[in-house]
Protein backbone atom coordinates (compact mmCIF):
# COMPACT_ATOMS: atom_id res chain seq x y z
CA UNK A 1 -31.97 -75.03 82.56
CA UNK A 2 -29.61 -74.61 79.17
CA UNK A 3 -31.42 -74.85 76.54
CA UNK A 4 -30.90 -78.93 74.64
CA UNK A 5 -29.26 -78.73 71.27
CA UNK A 6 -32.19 -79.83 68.62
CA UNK A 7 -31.54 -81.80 65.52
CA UNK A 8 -31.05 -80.28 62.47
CA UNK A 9 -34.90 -79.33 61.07
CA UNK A 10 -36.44 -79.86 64.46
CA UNK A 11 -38.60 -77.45 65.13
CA UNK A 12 -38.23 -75.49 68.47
CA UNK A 13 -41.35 -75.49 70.70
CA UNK A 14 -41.75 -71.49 71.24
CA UNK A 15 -41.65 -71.57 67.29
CA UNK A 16 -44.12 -74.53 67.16
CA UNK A 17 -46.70 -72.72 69.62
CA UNK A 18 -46.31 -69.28 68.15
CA UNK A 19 -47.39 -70.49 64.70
CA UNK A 20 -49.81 -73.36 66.01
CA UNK A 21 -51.42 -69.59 66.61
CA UNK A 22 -51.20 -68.23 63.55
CA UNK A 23 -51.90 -70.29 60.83
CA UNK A 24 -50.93 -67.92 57.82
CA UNK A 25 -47.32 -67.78 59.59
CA UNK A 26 -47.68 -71.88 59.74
CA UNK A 27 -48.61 -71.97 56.04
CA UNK A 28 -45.83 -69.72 55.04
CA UNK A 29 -43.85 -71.82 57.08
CA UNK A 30 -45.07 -75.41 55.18
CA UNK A 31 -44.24 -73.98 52.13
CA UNK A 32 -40.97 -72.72 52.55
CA UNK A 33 -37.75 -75.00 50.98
CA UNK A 34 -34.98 -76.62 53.24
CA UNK A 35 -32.71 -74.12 53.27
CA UNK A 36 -35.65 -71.33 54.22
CA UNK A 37 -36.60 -73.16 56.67
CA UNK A 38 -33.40 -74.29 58.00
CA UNK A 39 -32.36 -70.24 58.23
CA UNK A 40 -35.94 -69.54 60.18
CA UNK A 41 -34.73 -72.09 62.65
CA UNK A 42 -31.13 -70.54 62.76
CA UNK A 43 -33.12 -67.19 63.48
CA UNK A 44 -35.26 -68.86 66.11
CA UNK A 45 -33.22 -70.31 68.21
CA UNK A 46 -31.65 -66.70 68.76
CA UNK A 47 -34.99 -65.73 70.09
CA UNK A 48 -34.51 -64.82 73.92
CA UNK A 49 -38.81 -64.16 74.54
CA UNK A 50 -41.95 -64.56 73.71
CA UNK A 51 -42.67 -61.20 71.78
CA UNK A 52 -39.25 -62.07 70.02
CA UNK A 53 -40.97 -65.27 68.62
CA UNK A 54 -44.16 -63.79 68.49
CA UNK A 55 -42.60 -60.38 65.69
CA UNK A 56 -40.66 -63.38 64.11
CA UNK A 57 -43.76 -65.40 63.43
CA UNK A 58 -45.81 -62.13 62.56
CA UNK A 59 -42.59 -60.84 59.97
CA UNK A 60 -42.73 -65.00 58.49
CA UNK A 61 -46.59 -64.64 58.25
CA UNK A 62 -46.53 -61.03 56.53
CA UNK A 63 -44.46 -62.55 53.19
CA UNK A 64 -40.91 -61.75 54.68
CA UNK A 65 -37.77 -64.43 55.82
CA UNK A 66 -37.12 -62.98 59.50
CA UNK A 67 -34.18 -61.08 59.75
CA UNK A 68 -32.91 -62.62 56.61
CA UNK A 69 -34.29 -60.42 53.83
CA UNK A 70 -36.46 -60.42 50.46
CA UNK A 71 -35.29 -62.48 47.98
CA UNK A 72 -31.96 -63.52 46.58
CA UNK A 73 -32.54 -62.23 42.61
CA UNK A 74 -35.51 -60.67 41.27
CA UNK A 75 -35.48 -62.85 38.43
CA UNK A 76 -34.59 -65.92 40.14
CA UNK A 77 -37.11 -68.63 39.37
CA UNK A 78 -39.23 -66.12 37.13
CA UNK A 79 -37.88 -67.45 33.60
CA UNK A 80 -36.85 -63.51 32.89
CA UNK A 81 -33.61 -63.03 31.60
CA UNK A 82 -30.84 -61.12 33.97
CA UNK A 83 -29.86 -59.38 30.89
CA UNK A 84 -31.11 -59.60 27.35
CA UNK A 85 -28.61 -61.40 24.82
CA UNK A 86 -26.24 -59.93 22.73
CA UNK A 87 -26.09 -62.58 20.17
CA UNK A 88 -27.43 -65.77 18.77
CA UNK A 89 -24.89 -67.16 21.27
CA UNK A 90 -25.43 -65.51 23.61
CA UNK A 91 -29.46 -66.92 23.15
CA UNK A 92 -28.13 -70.50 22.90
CA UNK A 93 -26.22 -70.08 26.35
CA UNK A 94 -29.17 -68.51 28.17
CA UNK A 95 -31.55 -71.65 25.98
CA UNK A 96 -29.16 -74.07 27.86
CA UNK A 97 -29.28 -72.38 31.62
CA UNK A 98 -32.58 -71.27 31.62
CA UNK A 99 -36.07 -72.64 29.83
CA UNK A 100 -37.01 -69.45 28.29
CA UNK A 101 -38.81 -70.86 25.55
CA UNK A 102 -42.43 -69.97 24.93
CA UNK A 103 -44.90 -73.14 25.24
CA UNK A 104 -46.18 -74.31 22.33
């Protein structure tokens, strides 16, 4: 039977059983943004068996984005600078990307 096309953030049911069994996987899972979850779909439905699904869920519950890789930046969403500023300018640039400022 081919397999029916699903709608965009539907979950597939191998994927939905295989972390229905492994809740850490299922909490990585829930916590993950659109576009995380979106490429764990992508990555599911090229799944062609169970142990497939089942490494994929066991690689999601472990920390990692199956067979997508770590993170984007490693200073993306950590408020560290990519580089340090040159200049007062420089500062002022970064001030109005980024909210580097110390709290108060």
């Amino acid at each position: 039977m081919p397999k029916k096309k699903n709608r965009q953030g539907d979950v597939p049911l191998g994927l939905g059983m295989a972390l229905a069994q492994n809740t850490t996987a299922l909490e990585r899972f829930a916590s993950l943004s659109p576009s995380q979850k979106e490429a764990v779909l992508r990555k599911a439905g090229q799944v062609n068996s169970k142990q497939e699904m089942q490494f994929l869920v066991q690689e999601l519950a472990e920390g990692q984005l199956p067979g997508i890789g770590g993170a984007a930046s490693s200073t993306e969403c950590t408020g560290l600078k990519p580089t340090p500023a040159k200049d007062s300018y420089e500062e002022d640039s970064y001030r109005d990307l980024y909210s580097t400022e110390l709290p108060k």
